[in-house]
Structure formats: structure tokens, C-alpha cells
N, C-alpha and C. Protein backbone atom coordinates (compact mmCIF):
# COMPACT_ATOMS: atom_id res chain seq x y z
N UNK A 1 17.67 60.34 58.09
CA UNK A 1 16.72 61.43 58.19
C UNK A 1 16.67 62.15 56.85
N UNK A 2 15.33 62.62 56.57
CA UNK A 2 15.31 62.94 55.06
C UNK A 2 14.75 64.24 55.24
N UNK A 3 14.90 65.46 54.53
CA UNK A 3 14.57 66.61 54.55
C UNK A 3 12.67 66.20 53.98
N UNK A 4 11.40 66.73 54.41
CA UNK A 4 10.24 66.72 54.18
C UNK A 4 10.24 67.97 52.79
N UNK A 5 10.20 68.22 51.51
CA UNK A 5 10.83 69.31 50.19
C UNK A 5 9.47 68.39 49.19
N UNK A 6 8.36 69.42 49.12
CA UNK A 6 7.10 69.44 48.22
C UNK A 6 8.11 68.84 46.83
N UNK A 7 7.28 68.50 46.38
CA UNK A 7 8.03 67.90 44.88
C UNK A 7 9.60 67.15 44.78
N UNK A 8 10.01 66.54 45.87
CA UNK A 8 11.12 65.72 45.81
C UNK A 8 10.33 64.27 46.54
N UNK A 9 8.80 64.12 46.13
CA UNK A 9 8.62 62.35 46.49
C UNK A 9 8.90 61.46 45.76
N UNK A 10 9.01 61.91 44.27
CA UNK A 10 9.68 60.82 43.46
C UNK A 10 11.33 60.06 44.05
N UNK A 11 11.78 60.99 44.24
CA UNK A 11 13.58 60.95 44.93
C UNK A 11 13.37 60.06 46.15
N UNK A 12 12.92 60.52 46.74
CA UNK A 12 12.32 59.81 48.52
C UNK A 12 11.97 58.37 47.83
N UNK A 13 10.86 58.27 47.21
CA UNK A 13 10.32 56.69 46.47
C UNK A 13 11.68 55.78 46.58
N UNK A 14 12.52 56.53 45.38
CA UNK A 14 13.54 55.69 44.68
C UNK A 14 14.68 55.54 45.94
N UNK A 15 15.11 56.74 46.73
CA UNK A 15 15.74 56.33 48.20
C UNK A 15 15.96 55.08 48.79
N UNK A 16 14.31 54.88 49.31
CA UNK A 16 13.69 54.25 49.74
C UNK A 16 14.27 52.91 49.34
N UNK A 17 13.41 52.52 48.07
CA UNK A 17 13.93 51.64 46.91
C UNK A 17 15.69 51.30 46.76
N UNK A 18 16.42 51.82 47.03
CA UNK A 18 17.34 51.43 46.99
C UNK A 18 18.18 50.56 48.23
N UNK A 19 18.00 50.61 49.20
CA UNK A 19 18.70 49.92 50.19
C UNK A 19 17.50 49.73 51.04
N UNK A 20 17.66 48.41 51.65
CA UNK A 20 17.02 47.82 52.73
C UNK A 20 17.26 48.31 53.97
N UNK A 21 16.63 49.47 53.83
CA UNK A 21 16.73 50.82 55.54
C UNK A 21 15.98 50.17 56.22
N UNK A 22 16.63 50.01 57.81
CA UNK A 22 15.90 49.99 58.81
C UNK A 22 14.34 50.63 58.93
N UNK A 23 14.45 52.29 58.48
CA UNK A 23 13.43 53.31 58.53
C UNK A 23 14.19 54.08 57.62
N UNK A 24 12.93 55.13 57.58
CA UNK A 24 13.40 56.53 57.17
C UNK A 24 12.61 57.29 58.09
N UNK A 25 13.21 58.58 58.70
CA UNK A 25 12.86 59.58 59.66
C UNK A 25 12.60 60.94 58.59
N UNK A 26 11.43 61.42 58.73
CA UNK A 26 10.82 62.57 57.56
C UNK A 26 11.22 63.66 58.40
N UNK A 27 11.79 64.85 58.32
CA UNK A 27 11.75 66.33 59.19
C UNK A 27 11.15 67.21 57.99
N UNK A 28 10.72 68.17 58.88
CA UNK A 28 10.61 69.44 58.18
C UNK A 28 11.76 70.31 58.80
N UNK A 29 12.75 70.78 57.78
CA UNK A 29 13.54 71.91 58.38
C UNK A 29 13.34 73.26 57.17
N UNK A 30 12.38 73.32 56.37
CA UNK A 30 12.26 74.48 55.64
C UNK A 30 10.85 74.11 55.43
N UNK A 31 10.30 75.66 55.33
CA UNK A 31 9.12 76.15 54.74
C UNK A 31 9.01 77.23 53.78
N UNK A 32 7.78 76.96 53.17
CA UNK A 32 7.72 77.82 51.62
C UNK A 32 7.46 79.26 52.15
N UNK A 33 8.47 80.38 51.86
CA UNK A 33 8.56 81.63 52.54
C UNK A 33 8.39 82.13 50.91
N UNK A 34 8.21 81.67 49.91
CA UNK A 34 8.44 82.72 48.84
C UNK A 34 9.62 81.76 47.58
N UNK A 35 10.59 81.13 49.11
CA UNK A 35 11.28 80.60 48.94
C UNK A 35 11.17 79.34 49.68
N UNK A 36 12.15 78.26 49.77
CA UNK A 36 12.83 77.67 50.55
C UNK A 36 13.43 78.28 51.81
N UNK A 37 12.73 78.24 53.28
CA UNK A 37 13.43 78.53 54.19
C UNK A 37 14.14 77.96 55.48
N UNK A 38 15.15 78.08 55.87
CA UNK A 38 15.59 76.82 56.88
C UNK A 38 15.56 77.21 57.76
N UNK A 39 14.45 77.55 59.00
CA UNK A 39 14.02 78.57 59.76
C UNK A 39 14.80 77.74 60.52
N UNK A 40 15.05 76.82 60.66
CA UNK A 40 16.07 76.46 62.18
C UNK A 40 17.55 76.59 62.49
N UNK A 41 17.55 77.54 61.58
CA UNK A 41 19.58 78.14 61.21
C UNK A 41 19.63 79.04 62.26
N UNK A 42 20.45 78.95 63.01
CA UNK A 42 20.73 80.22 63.80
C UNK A 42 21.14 81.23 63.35
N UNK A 43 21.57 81.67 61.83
CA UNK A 43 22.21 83.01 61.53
C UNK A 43 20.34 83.70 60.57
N UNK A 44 19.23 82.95 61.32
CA UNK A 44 17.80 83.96 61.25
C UNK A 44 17.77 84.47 62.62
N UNK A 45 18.07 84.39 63.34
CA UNK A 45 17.75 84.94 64.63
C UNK A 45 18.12 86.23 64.84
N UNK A 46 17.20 87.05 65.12
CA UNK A 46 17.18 88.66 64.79
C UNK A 46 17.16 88.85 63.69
N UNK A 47 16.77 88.48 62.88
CA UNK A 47 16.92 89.08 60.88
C UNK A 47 15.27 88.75 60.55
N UNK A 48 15.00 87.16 59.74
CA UNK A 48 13.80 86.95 59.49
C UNK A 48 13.05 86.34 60.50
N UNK A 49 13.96 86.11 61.34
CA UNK A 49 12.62 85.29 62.83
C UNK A 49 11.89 87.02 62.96
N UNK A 50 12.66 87.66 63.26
CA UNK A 50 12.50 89.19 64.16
C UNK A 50 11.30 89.65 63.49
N UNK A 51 11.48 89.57 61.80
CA UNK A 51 10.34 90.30 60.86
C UNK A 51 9.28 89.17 60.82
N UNK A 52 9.44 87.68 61.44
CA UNK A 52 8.13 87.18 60.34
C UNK A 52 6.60 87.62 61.39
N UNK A 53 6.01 87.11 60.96
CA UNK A 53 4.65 86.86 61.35
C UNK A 53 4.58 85.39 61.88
N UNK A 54 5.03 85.24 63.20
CA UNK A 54 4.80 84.00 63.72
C UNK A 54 3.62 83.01 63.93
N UNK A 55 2.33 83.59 63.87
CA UNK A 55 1.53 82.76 63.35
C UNK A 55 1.48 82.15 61.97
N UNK A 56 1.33 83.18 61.07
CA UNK A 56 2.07 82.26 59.85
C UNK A 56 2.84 81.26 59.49
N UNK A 57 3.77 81.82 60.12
CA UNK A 57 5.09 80.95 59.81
C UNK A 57 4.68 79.34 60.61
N UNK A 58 4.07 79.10 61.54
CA UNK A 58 3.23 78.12 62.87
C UNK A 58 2.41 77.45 61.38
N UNK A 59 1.58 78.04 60.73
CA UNK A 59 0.66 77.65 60.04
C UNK A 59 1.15 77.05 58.64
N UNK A 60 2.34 77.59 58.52
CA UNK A 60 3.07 77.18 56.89
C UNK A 60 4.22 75.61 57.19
N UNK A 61 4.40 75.61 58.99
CA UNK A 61 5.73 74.98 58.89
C UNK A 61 4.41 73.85 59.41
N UNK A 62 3.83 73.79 60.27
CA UNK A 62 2.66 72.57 60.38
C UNK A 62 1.74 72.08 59.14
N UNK A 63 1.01 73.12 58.16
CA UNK A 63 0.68 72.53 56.92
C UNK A 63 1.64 71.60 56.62
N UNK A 64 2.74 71.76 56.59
CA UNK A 64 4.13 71.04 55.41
C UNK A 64 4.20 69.60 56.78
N UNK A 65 4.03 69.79 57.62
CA UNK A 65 3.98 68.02 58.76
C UNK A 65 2.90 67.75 58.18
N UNK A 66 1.76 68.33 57.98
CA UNK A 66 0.61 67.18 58.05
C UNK A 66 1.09 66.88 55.98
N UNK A 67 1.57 67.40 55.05
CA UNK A 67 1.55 66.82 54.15
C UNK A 67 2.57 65.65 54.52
N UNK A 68 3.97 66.28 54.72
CA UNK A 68 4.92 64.97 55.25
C UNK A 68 4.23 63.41 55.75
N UNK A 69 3.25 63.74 56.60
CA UNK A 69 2.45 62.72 57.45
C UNK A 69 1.72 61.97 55.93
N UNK A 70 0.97 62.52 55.29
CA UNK A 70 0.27 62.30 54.29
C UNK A 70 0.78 61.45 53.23
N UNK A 71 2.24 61.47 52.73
CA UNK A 71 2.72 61.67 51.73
C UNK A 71 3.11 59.94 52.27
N UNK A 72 3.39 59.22 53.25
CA UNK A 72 3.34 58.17 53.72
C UNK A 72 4.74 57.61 53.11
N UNK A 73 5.80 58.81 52.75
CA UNK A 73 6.70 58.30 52.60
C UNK A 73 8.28 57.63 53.66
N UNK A 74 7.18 57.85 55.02
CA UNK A 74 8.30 58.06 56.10
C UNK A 74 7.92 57.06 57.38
N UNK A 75 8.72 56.42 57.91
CA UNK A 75 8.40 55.34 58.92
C UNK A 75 8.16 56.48 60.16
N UNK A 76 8.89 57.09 61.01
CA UNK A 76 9.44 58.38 61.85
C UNK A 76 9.11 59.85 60.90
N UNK A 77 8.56 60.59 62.02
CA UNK A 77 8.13 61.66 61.95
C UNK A 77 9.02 62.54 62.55
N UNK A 78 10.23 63.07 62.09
CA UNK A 78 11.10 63.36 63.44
C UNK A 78 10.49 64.92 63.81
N UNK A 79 11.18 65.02 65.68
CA UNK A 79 11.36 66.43 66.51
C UNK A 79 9.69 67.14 65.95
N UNK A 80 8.31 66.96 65.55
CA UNK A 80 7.49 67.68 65.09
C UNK A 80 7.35 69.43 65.34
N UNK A 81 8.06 69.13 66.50
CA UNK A 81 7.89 70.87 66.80
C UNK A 81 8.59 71.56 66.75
N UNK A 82 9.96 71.49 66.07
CA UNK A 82 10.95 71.96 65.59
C UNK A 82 10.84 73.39 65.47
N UNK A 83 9.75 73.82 64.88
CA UNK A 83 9.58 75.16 64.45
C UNK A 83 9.67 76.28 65.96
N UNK A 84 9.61 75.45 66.95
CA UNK A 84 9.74 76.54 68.28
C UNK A 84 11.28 76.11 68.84
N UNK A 85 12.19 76.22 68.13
CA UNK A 85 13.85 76.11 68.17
C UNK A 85 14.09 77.37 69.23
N UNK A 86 14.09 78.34 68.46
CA UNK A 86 14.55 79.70 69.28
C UNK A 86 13.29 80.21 70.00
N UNK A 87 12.27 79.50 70.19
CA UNK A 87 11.76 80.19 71.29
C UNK A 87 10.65 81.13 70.48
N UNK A 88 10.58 80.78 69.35
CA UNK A 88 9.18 82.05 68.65
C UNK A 88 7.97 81.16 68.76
N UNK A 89 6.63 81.89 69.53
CA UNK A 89 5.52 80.61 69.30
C UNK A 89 4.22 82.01 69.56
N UNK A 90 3.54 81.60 68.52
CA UNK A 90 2.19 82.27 68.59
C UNK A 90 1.40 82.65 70.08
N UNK A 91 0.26 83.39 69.78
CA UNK A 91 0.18 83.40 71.23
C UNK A 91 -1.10 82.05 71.47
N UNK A 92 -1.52 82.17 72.82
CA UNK A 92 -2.34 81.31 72.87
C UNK A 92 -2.48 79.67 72.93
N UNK A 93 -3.56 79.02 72.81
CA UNK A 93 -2.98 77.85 72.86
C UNK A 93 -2.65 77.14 71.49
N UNK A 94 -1.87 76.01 71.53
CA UNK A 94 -1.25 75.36 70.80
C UNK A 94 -1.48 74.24 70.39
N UNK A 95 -3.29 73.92 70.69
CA UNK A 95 -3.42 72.92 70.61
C UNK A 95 -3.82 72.81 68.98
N UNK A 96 -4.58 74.00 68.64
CA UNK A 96 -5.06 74.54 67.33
C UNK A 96 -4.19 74.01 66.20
N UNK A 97 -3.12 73.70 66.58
CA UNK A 97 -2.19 73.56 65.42
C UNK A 97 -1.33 72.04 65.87
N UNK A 98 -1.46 71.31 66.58
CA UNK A 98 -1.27 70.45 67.16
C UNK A 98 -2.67 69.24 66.63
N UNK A 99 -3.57 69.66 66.82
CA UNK A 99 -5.04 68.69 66.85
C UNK A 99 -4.90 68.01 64.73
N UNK A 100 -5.29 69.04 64.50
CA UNK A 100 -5.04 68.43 62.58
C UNK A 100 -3.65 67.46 62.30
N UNK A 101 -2.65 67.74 63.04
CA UNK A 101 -1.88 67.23 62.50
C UNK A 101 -1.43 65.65 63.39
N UNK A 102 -1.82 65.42 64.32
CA UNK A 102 -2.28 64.64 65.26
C UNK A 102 -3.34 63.56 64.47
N UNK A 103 -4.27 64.16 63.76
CA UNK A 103 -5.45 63.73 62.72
C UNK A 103 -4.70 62.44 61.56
N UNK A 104 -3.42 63.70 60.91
CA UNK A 104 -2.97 62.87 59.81
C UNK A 104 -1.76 61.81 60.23
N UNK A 105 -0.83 61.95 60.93
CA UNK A 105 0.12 61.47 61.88
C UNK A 105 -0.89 60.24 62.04
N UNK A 106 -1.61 60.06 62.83
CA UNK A 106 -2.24 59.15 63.07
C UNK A 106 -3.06 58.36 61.85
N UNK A 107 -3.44 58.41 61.13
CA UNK A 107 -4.32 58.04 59.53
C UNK A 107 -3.11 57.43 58.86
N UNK A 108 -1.90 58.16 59.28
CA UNK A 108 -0.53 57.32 58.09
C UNK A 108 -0.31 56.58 58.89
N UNK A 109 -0.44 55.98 59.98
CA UNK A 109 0.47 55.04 60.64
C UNK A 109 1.73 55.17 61.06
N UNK A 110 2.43 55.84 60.70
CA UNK A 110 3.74 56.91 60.89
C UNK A 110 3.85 56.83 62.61
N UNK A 111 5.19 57.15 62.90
CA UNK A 111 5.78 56.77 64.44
C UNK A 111 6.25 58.60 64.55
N UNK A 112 6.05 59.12 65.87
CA UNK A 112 6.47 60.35 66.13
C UNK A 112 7.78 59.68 67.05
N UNK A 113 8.65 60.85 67.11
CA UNK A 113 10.06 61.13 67.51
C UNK A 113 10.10 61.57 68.97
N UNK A 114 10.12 61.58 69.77
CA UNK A 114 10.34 62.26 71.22
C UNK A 114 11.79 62.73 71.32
N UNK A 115 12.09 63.59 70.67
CA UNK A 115 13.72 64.27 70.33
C UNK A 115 14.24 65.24 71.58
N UNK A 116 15.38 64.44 72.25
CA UNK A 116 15.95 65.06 73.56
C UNK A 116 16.72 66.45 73.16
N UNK A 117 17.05 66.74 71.89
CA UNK A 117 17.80 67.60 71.63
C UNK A 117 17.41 68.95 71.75
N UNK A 118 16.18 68.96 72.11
CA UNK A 118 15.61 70.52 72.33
C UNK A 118 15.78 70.95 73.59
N UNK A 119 16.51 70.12 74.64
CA UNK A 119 16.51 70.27 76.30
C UNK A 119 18.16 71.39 75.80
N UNK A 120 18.70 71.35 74.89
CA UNK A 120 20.06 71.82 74.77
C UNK A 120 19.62 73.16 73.39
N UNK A 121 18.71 73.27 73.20
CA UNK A 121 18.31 74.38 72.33
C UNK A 121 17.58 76.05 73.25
N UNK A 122 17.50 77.02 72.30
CA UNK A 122 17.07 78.07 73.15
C UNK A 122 15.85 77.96 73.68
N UNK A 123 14.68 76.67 72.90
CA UNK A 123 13.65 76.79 73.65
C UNK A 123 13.48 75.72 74.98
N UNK A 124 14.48 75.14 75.07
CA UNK A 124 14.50 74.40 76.58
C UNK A 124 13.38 73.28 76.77
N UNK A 125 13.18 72.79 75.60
CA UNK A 125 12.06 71.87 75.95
C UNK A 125 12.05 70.39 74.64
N UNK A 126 11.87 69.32 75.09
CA UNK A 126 11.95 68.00 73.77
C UNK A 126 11.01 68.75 73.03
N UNK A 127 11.25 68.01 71.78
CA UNK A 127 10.39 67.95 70.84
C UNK A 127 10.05 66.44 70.53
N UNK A 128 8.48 66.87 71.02
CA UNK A 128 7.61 67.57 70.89
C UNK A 128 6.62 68.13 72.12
N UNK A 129 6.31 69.20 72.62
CA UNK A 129 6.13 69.28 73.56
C UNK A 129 4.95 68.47 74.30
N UNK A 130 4.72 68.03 75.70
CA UNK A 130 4.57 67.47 76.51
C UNK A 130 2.73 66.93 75.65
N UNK A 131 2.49 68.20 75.33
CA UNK A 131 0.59 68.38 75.16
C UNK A 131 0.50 67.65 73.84
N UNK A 132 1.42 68.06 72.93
CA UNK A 132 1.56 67.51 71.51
C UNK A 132 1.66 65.62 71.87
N UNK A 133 2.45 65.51 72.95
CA UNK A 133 2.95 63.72 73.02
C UNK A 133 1.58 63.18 73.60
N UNK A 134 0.91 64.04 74.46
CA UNK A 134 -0.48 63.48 75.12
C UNK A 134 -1.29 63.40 73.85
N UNK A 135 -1.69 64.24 72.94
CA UNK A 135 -2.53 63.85 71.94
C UNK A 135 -2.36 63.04 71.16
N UNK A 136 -0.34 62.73 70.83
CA UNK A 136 -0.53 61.34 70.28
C UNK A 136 -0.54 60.06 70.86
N UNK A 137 -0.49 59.90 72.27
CA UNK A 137 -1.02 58.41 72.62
C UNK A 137 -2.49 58.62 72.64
N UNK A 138 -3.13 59.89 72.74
CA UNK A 138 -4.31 59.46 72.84
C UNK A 138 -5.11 59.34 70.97
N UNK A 139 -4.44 59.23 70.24
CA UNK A 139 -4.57 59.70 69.06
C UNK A 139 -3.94 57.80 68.64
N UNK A 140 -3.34 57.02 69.76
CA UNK A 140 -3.03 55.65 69.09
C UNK A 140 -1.38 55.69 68.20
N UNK A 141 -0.96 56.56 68.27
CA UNK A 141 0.48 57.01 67.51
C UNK A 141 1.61 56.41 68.47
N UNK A 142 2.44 55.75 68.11
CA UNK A 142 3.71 55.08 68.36
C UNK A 142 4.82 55.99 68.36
N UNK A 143 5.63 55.71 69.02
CA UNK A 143 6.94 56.85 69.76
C UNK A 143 8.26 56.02 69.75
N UNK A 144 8.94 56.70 69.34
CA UNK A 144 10.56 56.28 69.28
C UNK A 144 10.96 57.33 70.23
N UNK A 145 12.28 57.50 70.86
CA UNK A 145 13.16 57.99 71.77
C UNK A 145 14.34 58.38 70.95
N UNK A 146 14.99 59.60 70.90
CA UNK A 146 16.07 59.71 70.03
C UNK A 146 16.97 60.98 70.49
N UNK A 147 17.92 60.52 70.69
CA UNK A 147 18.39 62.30 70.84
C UNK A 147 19.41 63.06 69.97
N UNK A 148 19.02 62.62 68.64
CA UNK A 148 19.47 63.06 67.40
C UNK A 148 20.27 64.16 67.65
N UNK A 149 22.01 63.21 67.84
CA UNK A 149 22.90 63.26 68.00
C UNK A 149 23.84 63.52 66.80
N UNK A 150 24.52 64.68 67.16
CA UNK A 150 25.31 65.06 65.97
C UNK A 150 26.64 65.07 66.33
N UNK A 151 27.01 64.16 67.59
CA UNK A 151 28.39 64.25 68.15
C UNK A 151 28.05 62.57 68.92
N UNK A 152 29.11 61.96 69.13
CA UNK A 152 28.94 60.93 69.84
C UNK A 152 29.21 60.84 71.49
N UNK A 153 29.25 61.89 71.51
CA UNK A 153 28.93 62.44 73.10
C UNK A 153 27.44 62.99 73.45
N UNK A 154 26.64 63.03 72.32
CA UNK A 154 25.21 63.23 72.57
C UNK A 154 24.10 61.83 71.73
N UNK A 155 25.04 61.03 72.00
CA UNK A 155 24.17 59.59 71.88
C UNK A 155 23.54 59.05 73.06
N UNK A 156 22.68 58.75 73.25
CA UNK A 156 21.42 58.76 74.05
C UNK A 156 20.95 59.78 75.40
N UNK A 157 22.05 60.84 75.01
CA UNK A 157 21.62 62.25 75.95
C UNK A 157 20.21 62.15 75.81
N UNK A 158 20.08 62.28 77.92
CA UNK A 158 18.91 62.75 78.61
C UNK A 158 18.14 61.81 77.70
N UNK A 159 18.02 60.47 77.97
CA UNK A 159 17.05 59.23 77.64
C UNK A 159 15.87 58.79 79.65
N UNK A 160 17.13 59.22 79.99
CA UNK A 160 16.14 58.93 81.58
C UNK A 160 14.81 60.13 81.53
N UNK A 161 15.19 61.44 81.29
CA UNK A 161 14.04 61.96 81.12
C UNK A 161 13.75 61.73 80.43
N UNK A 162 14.11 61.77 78.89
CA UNK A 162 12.30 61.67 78.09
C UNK A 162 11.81 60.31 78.46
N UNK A 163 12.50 59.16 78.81
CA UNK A 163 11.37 58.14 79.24
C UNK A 163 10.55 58.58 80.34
N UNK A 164 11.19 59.83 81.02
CA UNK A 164 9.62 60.13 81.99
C UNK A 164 8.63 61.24 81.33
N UNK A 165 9.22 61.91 80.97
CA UNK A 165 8.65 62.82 80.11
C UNK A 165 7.24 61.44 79.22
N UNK A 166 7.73 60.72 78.69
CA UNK A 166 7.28 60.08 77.64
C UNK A 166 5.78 59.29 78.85
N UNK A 167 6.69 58.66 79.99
CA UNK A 167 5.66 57.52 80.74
C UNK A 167 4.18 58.81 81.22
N UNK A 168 4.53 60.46 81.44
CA UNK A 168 3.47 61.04 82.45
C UNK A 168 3.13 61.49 80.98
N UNK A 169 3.42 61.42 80.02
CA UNK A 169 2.30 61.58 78.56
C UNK A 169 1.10 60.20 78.38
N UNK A 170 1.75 59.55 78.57
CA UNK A 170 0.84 58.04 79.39
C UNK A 170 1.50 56.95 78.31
N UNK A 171 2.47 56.93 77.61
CA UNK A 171 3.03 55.94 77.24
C UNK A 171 3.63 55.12 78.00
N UNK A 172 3.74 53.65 77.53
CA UNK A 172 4.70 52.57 78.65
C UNK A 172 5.23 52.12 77.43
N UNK A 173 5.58 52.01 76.32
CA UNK A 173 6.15 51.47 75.51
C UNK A 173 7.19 52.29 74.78
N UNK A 174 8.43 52.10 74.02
CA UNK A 174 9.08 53.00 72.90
C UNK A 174 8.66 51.74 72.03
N UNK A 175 8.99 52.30 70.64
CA UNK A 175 8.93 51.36 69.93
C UNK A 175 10.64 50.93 68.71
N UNK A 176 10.63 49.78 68.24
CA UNK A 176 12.27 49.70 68.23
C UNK A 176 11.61 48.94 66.58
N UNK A 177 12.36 49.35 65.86
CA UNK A 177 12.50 49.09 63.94
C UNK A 177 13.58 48.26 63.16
N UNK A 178 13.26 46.97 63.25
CA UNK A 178 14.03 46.53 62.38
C UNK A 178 13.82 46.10 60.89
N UNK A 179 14.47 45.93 60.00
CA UNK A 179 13.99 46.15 58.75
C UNK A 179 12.63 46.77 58.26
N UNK A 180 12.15 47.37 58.78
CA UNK A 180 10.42 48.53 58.98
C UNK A 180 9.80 47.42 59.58
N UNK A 181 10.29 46.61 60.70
CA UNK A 181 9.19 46.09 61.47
C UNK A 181 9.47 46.25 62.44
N UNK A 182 8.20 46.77 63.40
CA UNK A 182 8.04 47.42 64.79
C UNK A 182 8.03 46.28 65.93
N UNK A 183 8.58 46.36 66.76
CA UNK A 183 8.63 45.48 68.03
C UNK A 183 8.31 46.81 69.17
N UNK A 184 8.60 46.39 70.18
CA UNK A 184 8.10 47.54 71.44
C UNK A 184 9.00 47.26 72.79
N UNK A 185 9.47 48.02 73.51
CA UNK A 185 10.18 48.00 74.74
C UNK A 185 9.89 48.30 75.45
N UNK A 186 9.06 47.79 76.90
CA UNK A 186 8.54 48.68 78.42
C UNK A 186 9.58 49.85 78.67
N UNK A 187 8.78 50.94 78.90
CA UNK A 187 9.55 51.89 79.07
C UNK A 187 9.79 52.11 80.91
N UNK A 188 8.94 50.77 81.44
CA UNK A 188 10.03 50.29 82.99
C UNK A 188 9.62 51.13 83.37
């Protein structure tokens, strides 16, 4: 998994270039605040989550996916909705910011992530949420299953749901990467 960081595609290129990776998985875990920000740290919660402007912040951390998407440096698109970790989300609907990036996601050929790890976060829900996964099968976008595991007791945590989660988005397939070539698995 590779941090998604404006002006580090040369580095990513040569990455790449160096070892015969299965994939590479692109995240966004910072957006341009002024600075570099790693809005998914838990020691922002009550400090700069509390002060930002959550539409903004919706609009700065999705610009930076659809360049990620763009930049076509990434097999996997990981967790896309990351940015609703603790539970901050604009008001209204969500499709607004979901639909463009759905656009480019789809134009790169790029595979989205169905990441179980948000069922164990404050916002209680995979990433990416349910509406976001419907626009990418209907959008033709390919799905991996992952529950980007940072302990080996959370290796393939809650895979029975997101394969349902995944089948009532209307997928029947995951898709499986070996040396960057895609094969597919009934998701049964």
C-alpha cells in the first residue's frame, strides 16, 4: 500500500520498477490543509476534525482520489472513503462527491477495495460505503475484498459480510492479482 502524496509519482514510477509486485494499492491518508494532513490519526479528534469545515475537507480529500485514480499509478484503489473514519460527513447526499470520482476510477481501469476494517472504526461501516460500491459496478469497476489487517488476528475479518455487502451492491465476482494479472472468483 502506497501513501497517494502530489509530487512523489516519480518515486511510485521507480517503486513500481523495481520488484515484480503482485499490485500496488494507492490510499489517500493526507490532504493538502496548508500542509500535509493525516486526517485519519486519532490524536485530530476534537482538535482539527472539531475546527475544520467538513465539506471542504470531503472536497480536498476526494479531489486527491480522483487525481490518485488519474495518475494510473496504482492497480487497487484502497478503503475510498476513508475520510468518514470518525464519523465527520457533510450534510446531505453523498452522491455529489461519490459520482466524479466513480467517473475517473473507472477511465483508469483501477480496481476499488471493499475494506472490512471500517466495521471496527468509529464510523461503523466498510469502506466504501454501500451507494459508493453500487456506482462502481454500475460504473464497470472491479472489486477486491480486504480487511487490511494490521494484526494477524484481523486477516480476513468479517469476509462473510462484505461478500454480502458486496453480492446486494450487485457484484458476483472479487477479483484476485497475480503478477498485475486479474483472474475473478464467484463470490457464491
Amino acid at each position: 500500500e502506497c501513501d497517494w502524496l502530489p509530487g512523489c509519482e516519480a518515486w511510485i514510477t521507480d517503486l513500481r520498477d523495481r520488484y515484480d509486485w503482485d499490485y500496488l494499492i494507492g490510499s489517500v491518508h493526507y490532504i493538502n490543509d496548508g500542509e500535509a494532513w493525516d486526517f485519519d490519526n486519532p490524536k485530530w479528534v476534537g482538535s482539527k476534525w472539531a475546527e475544520a469545515d467538513v465539506e471542504q475537507v470531503w472536497k480536498k480529500y476526494w479531489q486527491s482520489y480522483i487525481d490518485m485514480a488519474d495518475s494510473g499509478l496504482f492497480d487497487v484503489l484502497g478503503h475510498p472513503d476513508l475520510i468518514k473514519k470518525f464519523g465527520y460527513k457533510p450534510e446531505g447526499d453523498l452522491s455529489r462527491f461519490y459520482e466524479p470520482v466513480i467517473d475517473a476510477i473507472s477511465a483508469s481501469g483501477s480496481i476499488i477495495e471493499l475494506n472490512t476494517a471500517g466495521w471496527h472504526k468509529p464510523c461503523a461501516e466498510q469502506y466504501p460505503h454501500s451507494e459508493f460500491l453500487e456506482l462502481a459496478r454500475d460504473g464497470g469497476i472491479d472489486l477486491i475484498i480486504s480487511s487490511d489487517a494490521h494484526s494477524p488476528n484481523e486477516v480476513a475479518r468479517d469476509f462473510s459480510k462484505a461478500i454480502e455487502v458486496a453480492k446486494n451492491a450487485g457484484y458476483v465476482e472479487t477479483t484476485l492479482i497475480n503478477q498485475g494479472q486479474r483472474s475473478f472468483q464467484s463470490l457464491g
